[in-house]
N, C-alpha and C. Protein backbone atom coordinates (compact mmCIF):
# COMPACT_ATOMS: atom_id res chain seq x y z
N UNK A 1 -8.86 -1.74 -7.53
CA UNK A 1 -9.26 -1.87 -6.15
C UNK A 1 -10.78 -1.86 -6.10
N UNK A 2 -11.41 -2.66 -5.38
CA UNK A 2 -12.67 -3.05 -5.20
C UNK A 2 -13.26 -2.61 -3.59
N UNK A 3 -14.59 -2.71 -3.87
CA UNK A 3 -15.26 -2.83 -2.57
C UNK A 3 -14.32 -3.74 -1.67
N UNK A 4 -14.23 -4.87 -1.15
CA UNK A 4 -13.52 -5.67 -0.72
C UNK A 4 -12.18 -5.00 -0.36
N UNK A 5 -11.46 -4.72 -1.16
CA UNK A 5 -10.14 -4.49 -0.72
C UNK A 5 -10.58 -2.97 0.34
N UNK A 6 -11.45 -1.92 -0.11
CA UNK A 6 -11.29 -1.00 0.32
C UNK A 6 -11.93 -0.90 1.60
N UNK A 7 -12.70 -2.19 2.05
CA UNK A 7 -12.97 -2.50 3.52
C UNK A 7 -12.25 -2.83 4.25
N UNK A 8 -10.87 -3.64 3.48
CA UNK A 8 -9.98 -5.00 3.81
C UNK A 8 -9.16 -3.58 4.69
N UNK A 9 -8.93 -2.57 3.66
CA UNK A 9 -7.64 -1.20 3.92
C UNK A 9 -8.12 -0.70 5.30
N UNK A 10 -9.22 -0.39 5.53
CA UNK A 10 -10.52 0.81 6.43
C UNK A 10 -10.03 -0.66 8.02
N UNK A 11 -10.50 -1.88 7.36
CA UNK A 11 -9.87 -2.33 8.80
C UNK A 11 -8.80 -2.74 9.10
N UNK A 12 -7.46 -2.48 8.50
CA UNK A 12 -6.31 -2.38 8.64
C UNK A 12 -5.84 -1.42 9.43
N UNK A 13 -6.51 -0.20 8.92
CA UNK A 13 -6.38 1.28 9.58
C UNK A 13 -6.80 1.19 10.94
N UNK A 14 -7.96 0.48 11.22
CA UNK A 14 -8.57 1.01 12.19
C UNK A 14 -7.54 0.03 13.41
N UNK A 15 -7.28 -1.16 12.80
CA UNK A 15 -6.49 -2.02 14.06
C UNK A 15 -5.64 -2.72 13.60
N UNK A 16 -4.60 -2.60 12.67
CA UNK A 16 -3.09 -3.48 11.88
C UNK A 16 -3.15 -4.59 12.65
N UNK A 17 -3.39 -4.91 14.04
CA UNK A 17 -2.99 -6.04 14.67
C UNK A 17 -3.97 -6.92 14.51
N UNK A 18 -5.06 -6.86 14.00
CA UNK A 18 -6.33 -7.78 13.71
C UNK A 18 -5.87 -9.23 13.35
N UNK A 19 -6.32 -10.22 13.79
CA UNK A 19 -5.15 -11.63 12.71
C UNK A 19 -6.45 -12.01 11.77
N UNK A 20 -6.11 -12.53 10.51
CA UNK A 20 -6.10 -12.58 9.57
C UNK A 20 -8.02 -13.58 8.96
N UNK A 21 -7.97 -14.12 10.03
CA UNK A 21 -9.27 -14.81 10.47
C UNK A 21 -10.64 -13.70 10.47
N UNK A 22 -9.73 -12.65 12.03
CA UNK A 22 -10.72 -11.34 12.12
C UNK A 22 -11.37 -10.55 10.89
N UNK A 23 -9.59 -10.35 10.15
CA UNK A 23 -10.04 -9.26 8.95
C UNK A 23 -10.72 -10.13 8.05
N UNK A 24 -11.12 -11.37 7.71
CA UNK A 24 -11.63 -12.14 6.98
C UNK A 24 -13.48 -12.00 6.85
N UNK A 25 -13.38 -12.05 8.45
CA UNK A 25 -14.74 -12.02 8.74
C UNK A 25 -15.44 -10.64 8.88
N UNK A 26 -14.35 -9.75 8.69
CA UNK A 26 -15.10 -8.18 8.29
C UNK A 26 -15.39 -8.01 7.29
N UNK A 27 -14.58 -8.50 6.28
CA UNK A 27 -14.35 -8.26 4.79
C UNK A 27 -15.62 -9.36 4.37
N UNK A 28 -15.97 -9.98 4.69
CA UNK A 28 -16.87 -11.35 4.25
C UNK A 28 -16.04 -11.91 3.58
N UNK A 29 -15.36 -12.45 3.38
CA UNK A 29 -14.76 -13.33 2.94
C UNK A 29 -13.89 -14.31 3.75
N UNK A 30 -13.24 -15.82 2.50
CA UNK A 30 -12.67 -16.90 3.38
C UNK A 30 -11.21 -16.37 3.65
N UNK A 31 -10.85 -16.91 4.78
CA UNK A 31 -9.23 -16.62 5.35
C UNK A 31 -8.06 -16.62 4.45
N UNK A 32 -8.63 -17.54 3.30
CA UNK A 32 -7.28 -17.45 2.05
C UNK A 32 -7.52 -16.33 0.87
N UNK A 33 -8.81 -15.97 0.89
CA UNK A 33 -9.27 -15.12 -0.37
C UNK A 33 -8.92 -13.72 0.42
N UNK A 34 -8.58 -13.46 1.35
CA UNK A 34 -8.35 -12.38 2.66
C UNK A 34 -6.65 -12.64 2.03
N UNK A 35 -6.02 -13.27 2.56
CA UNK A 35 -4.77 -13.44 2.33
C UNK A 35 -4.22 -13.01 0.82
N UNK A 36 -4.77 -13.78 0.14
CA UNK A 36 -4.60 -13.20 -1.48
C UNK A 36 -4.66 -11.68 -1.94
N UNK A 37 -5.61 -10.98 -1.27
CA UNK A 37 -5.86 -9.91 -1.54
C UNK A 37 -5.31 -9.11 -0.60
N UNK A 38 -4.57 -9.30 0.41
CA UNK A 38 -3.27 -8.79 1.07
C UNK A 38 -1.91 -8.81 0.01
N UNK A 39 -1.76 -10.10 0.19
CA UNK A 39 -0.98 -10.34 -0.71
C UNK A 39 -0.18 -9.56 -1.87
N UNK A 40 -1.90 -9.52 -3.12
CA UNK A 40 -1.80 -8.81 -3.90
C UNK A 40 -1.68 -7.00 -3.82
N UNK A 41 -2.16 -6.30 -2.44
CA UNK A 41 -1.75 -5.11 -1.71
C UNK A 41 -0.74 -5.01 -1.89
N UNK A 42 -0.10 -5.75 -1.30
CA UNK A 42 0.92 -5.38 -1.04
C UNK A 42 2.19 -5.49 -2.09
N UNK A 43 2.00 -6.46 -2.91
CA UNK A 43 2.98 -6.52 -4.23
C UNK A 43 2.42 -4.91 -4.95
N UNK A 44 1.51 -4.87 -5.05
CA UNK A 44 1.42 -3.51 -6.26
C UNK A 44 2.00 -2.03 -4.95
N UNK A 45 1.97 -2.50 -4.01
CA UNK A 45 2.56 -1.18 -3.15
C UNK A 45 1.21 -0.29 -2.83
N UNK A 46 0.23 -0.89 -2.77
CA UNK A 46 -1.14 -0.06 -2.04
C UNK A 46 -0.82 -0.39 -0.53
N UNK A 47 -0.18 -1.54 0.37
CA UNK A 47 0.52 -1.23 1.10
C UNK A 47 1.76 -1.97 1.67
N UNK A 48 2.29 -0.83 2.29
CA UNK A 48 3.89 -1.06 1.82
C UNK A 48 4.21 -1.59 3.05
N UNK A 49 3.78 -1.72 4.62
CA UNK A 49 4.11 -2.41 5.59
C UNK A 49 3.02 -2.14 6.44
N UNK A 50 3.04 -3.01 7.63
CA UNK A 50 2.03 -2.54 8.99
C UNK A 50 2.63 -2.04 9.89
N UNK A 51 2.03 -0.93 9.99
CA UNK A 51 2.88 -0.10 11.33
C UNK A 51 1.56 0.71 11.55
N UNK A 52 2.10 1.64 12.22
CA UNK A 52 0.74 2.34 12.62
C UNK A 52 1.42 3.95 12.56
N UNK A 53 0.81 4.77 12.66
CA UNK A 53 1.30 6.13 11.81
C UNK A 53 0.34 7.26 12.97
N UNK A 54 0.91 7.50 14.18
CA UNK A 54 0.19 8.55 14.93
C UNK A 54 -0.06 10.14 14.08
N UNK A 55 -1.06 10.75 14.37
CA UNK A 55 -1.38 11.58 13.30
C UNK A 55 -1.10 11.94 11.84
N UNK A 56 -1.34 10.58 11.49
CA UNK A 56 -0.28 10.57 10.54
C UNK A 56 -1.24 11.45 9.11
N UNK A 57 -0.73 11.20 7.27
CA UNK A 57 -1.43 11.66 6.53
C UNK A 57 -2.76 11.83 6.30
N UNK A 58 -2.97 10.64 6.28
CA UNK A 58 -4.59 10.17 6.52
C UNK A 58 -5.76 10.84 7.03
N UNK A 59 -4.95 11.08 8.29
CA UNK A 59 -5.64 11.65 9.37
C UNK A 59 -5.70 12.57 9.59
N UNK A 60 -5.02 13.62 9.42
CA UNK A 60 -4.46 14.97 9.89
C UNK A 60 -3.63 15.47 9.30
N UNK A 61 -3.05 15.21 7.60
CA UNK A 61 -2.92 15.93 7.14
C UNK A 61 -3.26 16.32 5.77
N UNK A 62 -2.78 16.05 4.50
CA UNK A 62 -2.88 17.18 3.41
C UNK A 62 -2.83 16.05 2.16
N UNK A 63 -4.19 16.09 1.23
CA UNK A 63 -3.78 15.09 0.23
C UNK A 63 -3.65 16.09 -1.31
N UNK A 64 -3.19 15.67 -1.79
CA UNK A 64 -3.34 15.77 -3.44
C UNK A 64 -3.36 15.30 -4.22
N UNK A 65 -3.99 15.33 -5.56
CA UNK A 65 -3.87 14.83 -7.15
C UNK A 65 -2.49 15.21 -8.05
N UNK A 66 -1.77 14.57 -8.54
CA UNK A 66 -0.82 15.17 -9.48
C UNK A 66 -1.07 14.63 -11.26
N UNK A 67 -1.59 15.79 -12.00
CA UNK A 67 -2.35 15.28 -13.23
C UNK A 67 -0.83 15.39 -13.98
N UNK A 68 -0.23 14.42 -14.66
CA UNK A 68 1.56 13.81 -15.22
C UNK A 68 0.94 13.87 -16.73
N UNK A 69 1.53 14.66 -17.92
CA UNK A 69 1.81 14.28 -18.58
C UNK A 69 2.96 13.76 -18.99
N UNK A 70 3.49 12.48 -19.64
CA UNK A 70 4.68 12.29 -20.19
C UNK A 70 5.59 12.84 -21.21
N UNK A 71 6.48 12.34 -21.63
CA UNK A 71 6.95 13.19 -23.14
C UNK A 71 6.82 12.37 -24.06
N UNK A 72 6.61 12.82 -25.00
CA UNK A 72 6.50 11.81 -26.27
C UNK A 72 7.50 10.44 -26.70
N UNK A 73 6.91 9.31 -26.39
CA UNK A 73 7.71 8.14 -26.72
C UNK A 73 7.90 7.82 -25.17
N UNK A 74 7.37 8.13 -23.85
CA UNK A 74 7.62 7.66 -23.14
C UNK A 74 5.95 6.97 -22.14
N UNK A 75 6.25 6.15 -21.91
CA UNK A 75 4.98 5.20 -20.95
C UNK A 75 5.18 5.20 -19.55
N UNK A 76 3.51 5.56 -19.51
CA UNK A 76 3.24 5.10 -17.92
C UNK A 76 3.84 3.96 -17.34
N UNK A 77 4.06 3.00 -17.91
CA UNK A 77 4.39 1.83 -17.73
C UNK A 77 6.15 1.92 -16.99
N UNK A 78 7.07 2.72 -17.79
CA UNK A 78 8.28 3.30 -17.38
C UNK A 78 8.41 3.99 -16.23
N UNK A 79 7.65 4.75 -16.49
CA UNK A 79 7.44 6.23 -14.77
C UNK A 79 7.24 5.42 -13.83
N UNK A 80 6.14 4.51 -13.52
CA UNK A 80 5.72 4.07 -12.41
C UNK A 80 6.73 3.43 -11.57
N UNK A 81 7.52 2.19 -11.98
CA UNK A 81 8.13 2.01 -10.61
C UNK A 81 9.04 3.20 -10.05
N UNK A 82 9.52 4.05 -11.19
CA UNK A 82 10.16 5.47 -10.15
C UNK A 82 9.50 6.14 -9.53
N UNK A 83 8.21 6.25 -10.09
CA UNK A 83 7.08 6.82 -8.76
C UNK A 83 6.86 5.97 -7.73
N UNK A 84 7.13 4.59 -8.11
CA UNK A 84 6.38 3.70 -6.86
C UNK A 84 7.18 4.33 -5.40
N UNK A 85 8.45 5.05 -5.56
CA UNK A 85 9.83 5.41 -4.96
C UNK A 85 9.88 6.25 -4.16
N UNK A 86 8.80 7.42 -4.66
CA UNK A 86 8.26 8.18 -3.90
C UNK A 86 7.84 8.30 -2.74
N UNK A 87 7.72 8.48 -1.64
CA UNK A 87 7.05 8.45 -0.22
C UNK A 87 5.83 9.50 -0.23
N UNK A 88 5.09 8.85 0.00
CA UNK A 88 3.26 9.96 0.05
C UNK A 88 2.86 9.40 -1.02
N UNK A 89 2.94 8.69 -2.49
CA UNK A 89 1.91 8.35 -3.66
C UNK A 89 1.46 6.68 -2.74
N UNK A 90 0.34 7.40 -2.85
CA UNK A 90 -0.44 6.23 -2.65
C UNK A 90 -1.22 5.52 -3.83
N UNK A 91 -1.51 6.35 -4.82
CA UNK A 91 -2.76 5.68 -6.16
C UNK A 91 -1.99 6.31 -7.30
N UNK A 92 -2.13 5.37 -8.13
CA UNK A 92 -2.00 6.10 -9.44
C UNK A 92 -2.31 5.17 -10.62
N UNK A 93 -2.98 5.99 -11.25
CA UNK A 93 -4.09 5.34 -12.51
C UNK A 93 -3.80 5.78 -13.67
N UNK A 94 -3.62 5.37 -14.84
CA UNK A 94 -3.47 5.53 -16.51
C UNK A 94 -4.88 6.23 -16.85
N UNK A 95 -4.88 7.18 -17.56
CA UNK A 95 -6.01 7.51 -17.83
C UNK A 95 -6.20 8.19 -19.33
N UNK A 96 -7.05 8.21 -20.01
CA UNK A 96 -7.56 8.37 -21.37
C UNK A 96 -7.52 10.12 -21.43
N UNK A 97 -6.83 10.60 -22.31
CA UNK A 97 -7.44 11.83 -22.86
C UNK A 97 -6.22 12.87 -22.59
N UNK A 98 -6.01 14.19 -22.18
CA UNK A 98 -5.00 15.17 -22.07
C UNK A 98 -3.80 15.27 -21.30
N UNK A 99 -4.21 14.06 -20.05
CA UNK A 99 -3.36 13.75 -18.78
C UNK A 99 -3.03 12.17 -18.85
N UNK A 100 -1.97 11.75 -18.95
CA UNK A 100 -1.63 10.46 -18.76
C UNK A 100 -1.67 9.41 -17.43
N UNK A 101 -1.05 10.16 -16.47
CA UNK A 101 -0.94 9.42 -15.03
C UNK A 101 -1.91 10.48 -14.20
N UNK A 102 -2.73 10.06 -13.14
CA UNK A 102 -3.35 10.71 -12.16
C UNK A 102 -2.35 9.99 -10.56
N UNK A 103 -2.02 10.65 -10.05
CA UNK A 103 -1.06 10.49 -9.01
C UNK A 103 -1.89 11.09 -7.98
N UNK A 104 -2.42 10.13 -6.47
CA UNK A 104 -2.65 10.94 -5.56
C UNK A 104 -1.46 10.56 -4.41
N UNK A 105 -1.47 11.64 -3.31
CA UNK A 105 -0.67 11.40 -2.34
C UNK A 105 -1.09 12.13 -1.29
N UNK A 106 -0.30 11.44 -0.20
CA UNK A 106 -0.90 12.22 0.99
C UNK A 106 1.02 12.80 1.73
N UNK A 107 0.64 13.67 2.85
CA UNK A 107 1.87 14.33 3.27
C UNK A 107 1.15 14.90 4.29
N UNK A 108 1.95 15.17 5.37
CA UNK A 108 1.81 15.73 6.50
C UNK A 108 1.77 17.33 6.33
N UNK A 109 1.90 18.08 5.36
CA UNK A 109 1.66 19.20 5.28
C UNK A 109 1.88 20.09 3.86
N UNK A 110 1.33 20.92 3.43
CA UNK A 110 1.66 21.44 2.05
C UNK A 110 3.39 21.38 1.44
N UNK A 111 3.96 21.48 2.74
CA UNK A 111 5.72 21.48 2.46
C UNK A 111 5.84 19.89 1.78
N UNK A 112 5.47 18.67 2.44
CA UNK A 112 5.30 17.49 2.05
C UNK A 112 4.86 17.39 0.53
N UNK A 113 3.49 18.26 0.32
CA UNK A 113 3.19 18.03 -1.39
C UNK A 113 4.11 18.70 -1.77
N UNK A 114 4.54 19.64 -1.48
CA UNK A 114 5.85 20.29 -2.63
C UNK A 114 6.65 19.77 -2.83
N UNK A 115 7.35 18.78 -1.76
CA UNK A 115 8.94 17.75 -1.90
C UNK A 115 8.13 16.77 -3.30
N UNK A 116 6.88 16.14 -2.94
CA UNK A 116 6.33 15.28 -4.04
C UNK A 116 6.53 15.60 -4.93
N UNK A 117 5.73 16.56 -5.43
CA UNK A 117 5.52 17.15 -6.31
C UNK A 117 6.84 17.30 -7.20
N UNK A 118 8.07 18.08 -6.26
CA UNK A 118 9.12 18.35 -7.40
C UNK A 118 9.87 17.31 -7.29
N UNK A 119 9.77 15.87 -6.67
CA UNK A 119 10.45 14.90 -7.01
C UNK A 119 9.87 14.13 -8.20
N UNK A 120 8.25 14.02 -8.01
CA UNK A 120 7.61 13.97 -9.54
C UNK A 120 8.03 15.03 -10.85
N UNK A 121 8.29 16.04 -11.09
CA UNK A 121 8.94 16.73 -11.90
C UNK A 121 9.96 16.32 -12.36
N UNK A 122 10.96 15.74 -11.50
CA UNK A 122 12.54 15.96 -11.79
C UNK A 122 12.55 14.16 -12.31
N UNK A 123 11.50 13.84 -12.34
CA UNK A 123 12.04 12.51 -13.28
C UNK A 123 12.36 12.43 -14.62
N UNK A 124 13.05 11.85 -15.19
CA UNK A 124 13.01 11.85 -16.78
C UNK A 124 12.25 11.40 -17.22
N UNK A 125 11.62 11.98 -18.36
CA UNK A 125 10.28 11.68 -18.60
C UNK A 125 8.96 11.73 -18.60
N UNK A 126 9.07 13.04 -17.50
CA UNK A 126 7.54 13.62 -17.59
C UNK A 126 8.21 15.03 -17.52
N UNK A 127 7.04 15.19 -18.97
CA UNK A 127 6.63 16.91 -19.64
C UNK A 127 6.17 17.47 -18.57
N UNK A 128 5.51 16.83 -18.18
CA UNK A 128 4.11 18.52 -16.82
C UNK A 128 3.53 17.67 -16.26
N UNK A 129 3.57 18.40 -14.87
CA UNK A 129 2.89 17.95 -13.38
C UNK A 129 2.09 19.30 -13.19
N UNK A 130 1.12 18.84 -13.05
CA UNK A 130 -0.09 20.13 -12.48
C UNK A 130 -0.76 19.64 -11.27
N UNK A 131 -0.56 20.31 -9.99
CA UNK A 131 -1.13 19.57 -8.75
C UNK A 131 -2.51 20.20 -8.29
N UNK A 132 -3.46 19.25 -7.95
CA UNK A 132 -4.60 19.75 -7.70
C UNK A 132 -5.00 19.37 -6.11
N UNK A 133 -5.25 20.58 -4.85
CA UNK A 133 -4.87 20.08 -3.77
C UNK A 133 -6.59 19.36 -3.16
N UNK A 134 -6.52 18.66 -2.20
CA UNK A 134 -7.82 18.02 -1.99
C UNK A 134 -8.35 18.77 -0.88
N UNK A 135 -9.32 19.45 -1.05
CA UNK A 135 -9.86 20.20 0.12
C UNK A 135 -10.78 19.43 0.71
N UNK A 136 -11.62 18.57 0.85
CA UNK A 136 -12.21 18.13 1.17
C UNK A 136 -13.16 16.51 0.54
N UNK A 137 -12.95 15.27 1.71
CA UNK A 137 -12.35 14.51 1.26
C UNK A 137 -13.82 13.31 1.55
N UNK A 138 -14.86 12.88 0.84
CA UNK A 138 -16.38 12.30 1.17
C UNK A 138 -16.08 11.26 1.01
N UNK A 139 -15.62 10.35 0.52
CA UNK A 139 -15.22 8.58 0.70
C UNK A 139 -13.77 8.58 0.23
C-alpha cells in the first residue's frame, strides 16, 4: 500500500458516495488508474465493501497488533486466507526475524480484540499469538 492508495482509503472514509471521477481527482490521478487501484483493494480484502460504519472501529474504538508465529513446516501463505475470515484484521504483513505474520485489527472494544485474538489462536497452524494493544494512533 502506497501513498496513493492511502489517500484513495482517507477519501473513501470521509464520503463512500464520492463517484469515481471525484476520488480520482483527490488522489491525483486518471479515472482508470483510480479504478485499478480500487479494484486491486478490494481483491486483496483492504476493502471488503462500501457502507458506512457509524461510530464504528476506526473511529471510536480499539486497535491492535497480533505478532503470529507459525509452526514449523507451515506458511504465511496458508494462514492468510483463514485470517482473511476474520472480521476486524484489516493488515497483515510477512515479516523477517522471530515473528512471522504481523496482524493488525480494529474492534469496537477490548471484548472485540479478545474474540480476534482467540479466533487467531484456534487456527491450525499457528504456535503463538502475542497481542500488542494500540494506545495511541499518529498516522
Amino acid at each position: 500500500m502506497d501513498e496513493k492508495d492511502r489517500l484513495l482509503l482517507a477519501a473513501l472514509r470521509k464520503d463512500a458516495r464520492r463517484t469515481l471521477v471525484a476520488l480520482a481527482r483527490d488522489v491525483g490521478l486518471s479515472r482508470s488508474a483510480t479504478q485499478e487501484r480500487l479494484d486491486r483493494l478490494l481483491k486483496s480484502g483492504v476493502i471488503r465493501g462500501f457502507t458506512t460504519v457509524e461510530d464504528g472501529p476506526a473511529a471510536d474504538g480499539v486497535a491492535a497488533y497480533f505478532l503470529l508465529r507459525h509452526e514449523p513446516g507451515r506458511t504465511c501463505a496458508q494462514l492468510v486466507p483463514k485470517l482473511r475470515r476474520i472480521p476486524g484484521i484489516i493488515a497483515m504483513d510477512a515479516v523477517a526475524g522471530a515473528i512471522d505474520l504481523v496482524i493488525r485489527a480494529e474492534a469496537p472494544d477490548i471484548r472485540g480484540i479478545e474474540a480476534i485474538r482467540a479466533a487467531i489462536a484456534g487456527l491450525p497452524g499457528v504456535a503463538d499469538v502475542t497481542t500488542q494493544m494500540v494506545l495511541e494512533r499518529f498516522l
